[in-house]
Protein backbone atom coordinates (compact mmCIF):
# COMPACT_ATOMS: atom_id res chain seq x y z
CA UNK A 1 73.73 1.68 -45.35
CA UNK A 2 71.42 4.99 -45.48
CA UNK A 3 69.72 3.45 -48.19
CA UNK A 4 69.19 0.11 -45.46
CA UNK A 5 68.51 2.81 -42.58
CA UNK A 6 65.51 4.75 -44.79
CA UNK A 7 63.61 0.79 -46.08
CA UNK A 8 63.88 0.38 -42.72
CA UNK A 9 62.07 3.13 -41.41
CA UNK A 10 59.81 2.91 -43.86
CA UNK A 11 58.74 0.09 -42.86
CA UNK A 12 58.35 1.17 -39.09
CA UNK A 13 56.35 3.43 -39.75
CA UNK A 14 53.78 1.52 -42.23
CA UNK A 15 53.31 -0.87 -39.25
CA UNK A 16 53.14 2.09 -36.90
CA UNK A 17 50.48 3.13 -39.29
CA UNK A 18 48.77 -0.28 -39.53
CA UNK A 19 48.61 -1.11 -35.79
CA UNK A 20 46.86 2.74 -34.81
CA UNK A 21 44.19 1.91 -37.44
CA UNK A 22 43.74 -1.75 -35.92
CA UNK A 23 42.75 0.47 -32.64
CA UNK A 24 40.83 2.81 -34.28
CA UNK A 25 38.88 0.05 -35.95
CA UNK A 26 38.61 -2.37 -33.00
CA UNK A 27 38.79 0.13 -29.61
CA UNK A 28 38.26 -0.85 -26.18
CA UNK A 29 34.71 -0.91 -25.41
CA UNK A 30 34.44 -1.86 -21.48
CA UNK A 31 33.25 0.23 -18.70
CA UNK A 32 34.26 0.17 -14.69
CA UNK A 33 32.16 -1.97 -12.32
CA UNK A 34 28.45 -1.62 -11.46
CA UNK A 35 27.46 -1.18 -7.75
CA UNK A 36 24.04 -2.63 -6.86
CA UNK A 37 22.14 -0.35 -3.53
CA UNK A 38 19.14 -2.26 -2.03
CA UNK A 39 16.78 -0.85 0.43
CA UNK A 40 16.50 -4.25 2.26
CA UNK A 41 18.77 -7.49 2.10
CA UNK A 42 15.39 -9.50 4.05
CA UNK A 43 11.80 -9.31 2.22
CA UNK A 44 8.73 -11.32 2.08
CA UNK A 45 7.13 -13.22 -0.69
CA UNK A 46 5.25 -10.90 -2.68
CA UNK A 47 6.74 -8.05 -1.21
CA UNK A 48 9.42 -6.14 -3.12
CA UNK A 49 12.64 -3.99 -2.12
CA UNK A 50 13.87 -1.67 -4.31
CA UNK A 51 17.51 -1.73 -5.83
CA UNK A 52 19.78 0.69 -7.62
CA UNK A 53 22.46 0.30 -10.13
CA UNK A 54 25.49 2.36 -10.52
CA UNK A 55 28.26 2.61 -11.60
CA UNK A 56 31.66 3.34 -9.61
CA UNK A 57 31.64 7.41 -10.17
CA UNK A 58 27.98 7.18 -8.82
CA UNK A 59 25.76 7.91 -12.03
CA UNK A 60 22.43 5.68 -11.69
CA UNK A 61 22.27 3.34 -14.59
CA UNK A 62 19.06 1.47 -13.02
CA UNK A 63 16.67 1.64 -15.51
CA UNK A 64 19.71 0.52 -18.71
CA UNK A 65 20.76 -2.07 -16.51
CA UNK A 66 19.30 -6.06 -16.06
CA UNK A 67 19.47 -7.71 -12.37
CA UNK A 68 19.86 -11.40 -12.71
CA UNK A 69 19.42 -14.20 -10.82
CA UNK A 70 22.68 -16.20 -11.25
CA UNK A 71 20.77 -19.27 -9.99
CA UNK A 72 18.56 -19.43 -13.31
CA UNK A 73 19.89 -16.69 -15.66
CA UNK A 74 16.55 -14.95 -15.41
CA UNK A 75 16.31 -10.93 -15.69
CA UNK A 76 14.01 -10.40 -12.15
CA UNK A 77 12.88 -7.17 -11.71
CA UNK A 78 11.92 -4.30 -13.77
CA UNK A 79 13.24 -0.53 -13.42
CA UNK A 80 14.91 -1.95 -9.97
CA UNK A 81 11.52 -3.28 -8.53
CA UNK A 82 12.36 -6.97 -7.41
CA UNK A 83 8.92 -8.45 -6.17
CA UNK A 84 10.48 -11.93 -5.16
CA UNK A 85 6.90 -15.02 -5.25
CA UNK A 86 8.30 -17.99 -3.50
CA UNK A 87 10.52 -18.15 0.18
CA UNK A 88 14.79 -18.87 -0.33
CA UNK A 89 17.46 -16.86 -0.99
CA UNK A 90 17.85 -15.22 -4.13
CA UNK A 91 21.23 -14.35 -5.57
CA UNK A 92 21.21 -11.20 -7.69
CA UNK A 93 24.03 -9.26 -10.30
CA UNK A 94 23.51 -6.63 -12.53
CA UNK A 95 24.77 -6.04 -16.16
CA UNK A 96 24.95 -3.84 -18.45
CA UNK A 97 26.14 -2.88 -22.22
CA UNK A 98 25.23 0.91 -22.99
CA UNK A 99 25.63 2.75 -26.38
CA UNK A 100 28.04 -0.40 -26.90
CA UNK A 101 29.86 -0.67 -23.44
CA UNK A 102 30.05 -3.13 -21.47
CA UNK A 103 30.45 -2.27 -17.71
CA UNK A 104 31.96 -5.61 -15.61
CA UNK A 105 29.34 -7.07 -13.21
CA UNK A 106 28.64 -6.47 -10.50
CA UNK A 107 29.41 -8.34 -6.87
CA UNK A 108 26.56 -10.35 -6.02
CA UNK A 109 24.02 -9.58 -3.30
CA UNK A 110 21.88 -11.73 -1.46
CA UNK A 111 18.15 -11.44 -0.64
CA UNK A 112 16.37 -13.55 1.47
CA UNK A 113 12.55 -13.85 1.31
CA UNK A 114 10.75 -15.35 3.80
CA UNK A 115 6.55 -16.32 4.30
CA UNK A 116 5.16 -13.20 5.88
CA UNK A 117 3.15 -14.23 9.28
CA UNK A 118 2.33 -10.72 10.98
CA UNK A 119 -0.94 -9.27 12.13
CA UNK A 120 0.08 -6.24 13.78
CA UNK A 121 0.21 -2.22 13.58
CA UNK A 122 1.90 0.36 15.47
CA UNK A 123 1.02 3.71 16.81
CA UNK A 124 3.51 5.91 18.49
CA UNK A 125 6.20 3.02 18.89
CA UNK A 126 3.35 0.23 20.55
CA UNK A 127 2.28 -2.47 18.76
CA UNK A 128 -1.43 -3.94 18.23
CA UNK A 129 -2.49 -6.94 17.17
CA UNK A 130 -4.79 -6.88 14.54
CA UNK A 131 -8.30 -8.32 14.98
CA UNK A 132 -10.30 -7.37 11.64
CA UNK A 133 -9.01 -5.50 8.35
CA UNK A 134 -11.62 -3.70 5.59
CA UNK A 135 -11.11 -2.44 2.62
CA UNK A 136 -13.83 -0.11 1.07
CA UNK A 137 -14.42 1.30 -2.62
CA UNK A 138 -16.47 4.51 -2.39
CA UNK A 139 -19.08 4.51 -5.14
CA UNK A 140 -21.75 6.96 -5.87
CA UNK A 141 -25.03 6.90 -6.98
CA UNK A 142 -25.93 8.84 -10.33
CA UNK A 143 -28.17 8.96 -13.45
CA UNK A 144 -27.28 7.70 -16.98
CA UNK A 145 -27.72 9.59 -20.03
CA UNK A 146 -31.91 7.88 -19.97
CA UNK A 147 -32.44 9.25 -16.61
CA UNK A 148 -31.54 5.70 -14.85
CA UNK A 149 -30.06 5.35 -11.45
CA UNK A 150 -26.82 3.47 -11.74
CA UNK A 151 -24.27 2.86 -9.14
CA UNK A 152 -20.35 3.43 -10.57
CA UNK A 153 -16.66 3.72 -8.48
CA UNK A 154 -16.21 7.26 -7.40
CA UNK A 155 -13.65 9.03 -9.43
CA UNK A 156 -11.27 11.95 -7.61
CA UNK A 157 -9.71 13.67 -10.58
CA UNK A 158 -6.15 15.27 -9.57
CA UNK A 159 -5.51 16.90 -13.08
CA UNK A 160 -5.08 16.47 -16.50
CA UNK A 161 -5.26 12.45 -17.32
CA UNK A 162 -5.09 12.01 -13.50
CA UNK A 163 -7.69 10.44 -12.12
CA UNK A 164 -8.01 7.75 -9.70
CA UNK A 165 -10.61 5.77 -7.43
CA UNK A 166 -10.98 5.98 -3.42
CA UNK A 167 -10.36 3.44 -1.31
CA UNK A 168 -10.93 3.28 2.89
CA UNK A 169 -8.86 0.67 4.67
CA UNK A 170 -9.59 0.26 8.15
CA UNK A 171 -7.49 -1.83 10.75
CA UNK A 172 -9.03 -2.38 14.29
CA UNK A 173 -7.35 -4.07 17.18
CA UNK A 174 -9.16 -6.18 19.11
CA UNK A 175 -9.78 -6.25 23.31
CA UNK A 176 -8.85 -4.30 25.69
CA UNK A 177 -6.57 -2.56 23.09
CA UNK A 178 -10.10 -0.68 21.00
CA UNK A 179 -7.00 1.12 18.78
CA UNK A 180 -7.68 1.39 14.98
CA UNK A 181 -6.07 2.93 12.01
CA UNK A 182 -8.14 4.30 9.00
CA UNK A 183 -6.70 5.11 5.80
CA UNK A 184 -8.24 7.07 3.08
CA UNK A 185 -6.17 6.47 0.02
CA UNK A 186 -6.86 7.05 -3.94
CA UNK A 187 -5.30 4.66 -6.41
CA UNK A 188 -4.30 6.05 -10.08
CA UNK A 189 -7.10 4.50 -12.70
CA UNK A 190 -5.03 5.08 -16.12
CA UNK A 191 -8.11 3.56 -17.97
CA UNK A 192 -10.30 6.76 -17.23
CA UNK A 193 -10.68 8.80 -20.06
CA UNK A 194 -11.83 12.35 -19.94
CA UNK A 195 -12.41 15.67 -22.26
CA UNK A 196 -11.78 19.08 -21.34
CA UNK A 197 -12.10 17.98 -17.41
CA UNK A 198 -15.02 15.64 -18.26
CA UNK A 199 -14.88 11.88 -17.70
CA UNK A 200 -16.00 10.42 -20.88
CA UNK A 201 -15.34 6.96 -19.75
CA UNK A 202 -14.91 5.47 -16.53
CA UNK A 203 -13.24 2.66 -17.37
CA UNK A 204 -12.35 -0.33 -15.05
CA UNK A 205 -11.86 -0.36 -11.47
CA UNK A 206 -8.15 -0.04 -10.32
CA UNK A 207 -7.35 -1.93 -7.36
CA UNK A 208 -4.48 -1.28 -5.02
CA UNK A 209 -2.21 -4.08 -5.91
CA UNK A 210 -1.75 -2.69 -9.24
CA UNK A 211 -0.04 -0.07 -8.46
CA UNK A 212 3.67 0.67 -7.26
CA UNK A 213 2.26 3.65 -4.93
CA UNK A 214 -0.67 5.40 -3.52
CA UNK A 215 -2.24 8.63 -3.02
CA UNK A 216 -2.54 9.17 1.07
CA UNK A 217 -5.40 11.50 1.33
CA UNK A 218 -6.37 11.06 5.02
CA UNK A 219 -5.24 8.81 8.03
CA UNK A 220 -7.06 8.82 11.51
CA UNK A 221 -5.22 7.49 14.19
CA UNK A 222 -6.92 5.87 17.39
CA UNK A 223 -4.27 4.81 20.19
CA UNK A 224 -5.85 3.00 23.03
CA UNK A 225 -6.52 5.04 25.50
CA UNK A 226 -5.06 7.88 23.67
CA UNK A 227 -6.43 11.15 21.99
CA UNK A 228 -7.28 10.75 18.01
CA UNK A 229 -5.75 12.45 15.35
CA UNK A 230 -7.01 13.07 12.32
CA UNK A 231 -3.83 14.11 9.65
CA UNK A 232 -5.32 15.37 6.19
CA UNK A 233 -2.71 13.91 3.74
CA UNK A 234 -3.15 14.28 -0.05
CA UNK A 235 0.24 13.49 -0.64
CA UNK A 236 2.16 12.48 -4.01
CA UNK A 237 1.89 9.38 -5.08
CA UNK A 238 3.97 7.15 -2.02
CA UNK A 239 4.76 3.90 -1.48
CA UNK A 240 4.26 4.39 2.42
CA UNK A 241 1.59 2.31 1.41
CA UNK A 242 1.55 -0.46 -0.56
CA UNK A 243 -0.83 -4.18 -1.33
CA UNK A 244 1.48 -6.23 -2.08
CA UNK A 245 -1.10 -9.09 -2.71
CA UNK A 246 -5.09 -9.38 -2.89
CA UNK A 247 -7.69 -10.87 -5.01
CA UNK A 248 -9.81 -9.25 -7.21
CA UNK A 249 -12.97 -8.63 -5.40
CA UNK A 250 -16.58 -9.31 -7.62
CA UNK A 251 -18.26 -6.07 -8.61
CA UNK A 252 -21.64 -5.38 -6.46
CA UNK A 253 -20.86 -8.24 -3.70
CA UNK A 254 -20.80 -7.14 -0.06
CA UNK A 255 -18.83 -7.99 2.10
CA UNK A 256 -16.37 -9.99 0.22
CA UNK A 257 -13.88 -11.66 2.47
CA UNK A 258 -10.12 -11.67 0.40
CA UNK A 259 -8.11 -14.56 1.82
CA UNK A 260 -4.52 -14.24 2.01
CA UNK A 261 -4.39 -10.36 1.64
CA UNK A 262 -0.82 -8.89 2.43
CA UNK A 263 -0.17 -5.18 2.68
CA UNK A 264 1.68 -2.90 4.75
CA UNK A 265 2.10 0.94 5.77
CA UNK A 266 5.00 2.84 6.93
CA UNK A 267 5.10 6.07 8.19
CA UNK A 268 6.36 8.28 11.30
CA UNK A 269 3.04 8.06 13.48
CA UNK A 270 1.46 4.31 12.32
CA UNK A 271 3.13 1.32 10.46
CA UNK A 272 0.84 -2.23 9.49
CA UNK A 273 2.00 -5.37 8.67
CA UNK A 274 -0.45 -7.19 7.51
CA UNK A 275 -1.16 -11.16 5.87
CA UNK A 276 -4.85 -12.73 6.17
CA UNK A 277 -8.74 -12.06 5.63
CA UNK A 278 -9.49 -8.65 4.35
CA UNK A 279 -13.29 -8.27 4.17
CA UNK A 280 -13.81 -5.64 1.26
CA UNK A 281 -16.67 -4.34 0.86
CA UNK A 282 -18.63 -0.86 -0.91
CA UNK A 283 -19.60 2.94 0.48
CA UNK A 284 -21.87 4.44 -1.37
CA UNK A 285 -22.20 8.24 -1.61
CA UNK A 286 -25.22 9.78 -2.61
């Protein structure tokens, strides 16, 4: 009987034995539940909203996770940025395996996109309608290394490896209203290269749609009928204003009109909404 009792439990414990190294070989490798944040459930086409992933204790995961679009399979955004190019509504999870865990999806959300139609701006909680929008490059005039006068973008250089080109945007409202928003704004130009606070290369113009965010370096504000205010900016680089979609305007050309332009502005004192002609054109500095 003991010698029954002691096979017995020696065989217990080899499958005791066998069964904790199965674990250890083979553990459980699944996470909790990712939570997707938006900053808008309702965009328009070729303007993004912004999401977040995380997961249930709150730890952002955004930039290890993919957001699909169950409808097609296809990963649709990059670092959270969903920039939706055709009207409908888009159905959206995020995954996720990190350092070889795989978190459970998450609950769907749904964004609907829509064609954007506005032509307005506000100032101080009234809305304008727009009746012309221009975009300006500043250039300036200089002289190349044989003593030539040549005309090249202007380059504002922030600091080291920053340095970016100015742009003017100008929104006027039409009669009676005479209100108008102008925007000085510099857009990062990663292609400029310089040396020891020299620009050794300009490189190639950066436009505004390009970009996630701008620099805001000056905004004057004309209500109708009102007093104008003139708010020096220079802020960090903001998406308070953003071009969501414009052509690529020829080098040199005046006047240029951009059909279909779409861009926007948000901030406390003036919002835009924007979709149609934007006449671009050049101010040269001397």
């Amino acid at each position: 009987m003991n010698k029954l009792l002691i096979i017995l439990f020696t065989i217990s414990l080899a499958l005791t034995s066998c069964s904790s190294d199965d674990n250890t070989n083979t553990p459980t490798r699944t996470r909790g539940k990712l939570v997707i944040e938006t900053t808008s459930l309702t965009t328009y086409v070729n303007k993004p909203v912004y999401l977040t992933i995380k997961d249930e204790r709150g730890e952002v995961l955004t930039d290890r996770s993919k957001i699909i679009n169950i409808n097609n399979s296809e990963e649709v955004t990059s670092y959270g940025r969903f920039k939706p190019t055709h009207i409908g509504q888009y159905q959206l999870i995020a995954k996720a395996t990190i350092n070889g865990f795989a978190y459970k999806d998450s609950d769907p959300i749904f964004i609907k996109v829509l064609e954007p139609t506005e032509k307005v701006f506000r100032i101080d909680g009234k809305y304008y309608p727009v009746s012309k929008a221009t975009l300006s490059i500043k250039r300036v005039k200089v002289k190349d290394n044989n003593g030539n006068e040549i005309t090249r973008d202007k380059i504002i250089v922030l600091g080291q490896d920053y340095n970016c080109n100015e742009y003017v945007l100008d929104i006027a409202g039409g009669t009676p209203y005479l209100s108008s928003v102008t925007i000085t704004f510099l857009v990062y130009n990663e292609s400029v290269k310089a040396t020891n606070g020299q620009i050794t290369d300009y490189g190639k113009r950066a436009l505004p749609n390009n970009v996630e965010a701008t620099i805001l370096k000056q905004l004057i504000i004309k209500p109708a009928g009102g007093t104008t205010t003139i708010q020096e900016v220079i802020s960090s680089p903001t998406r308070e204003l953003q071009f969501y979609s414009l052509t690529a305007p020829k080098e040199g050309l005046e006047n240029q009109v951009l059909s279909k332009s779409y861009f926007g502005l948000e901030t406390k004192s003036a919002s835009i909404d924007y979709i149609g002609d934007l006449t671009f054109s050049e101010i040269i500095e001397k």
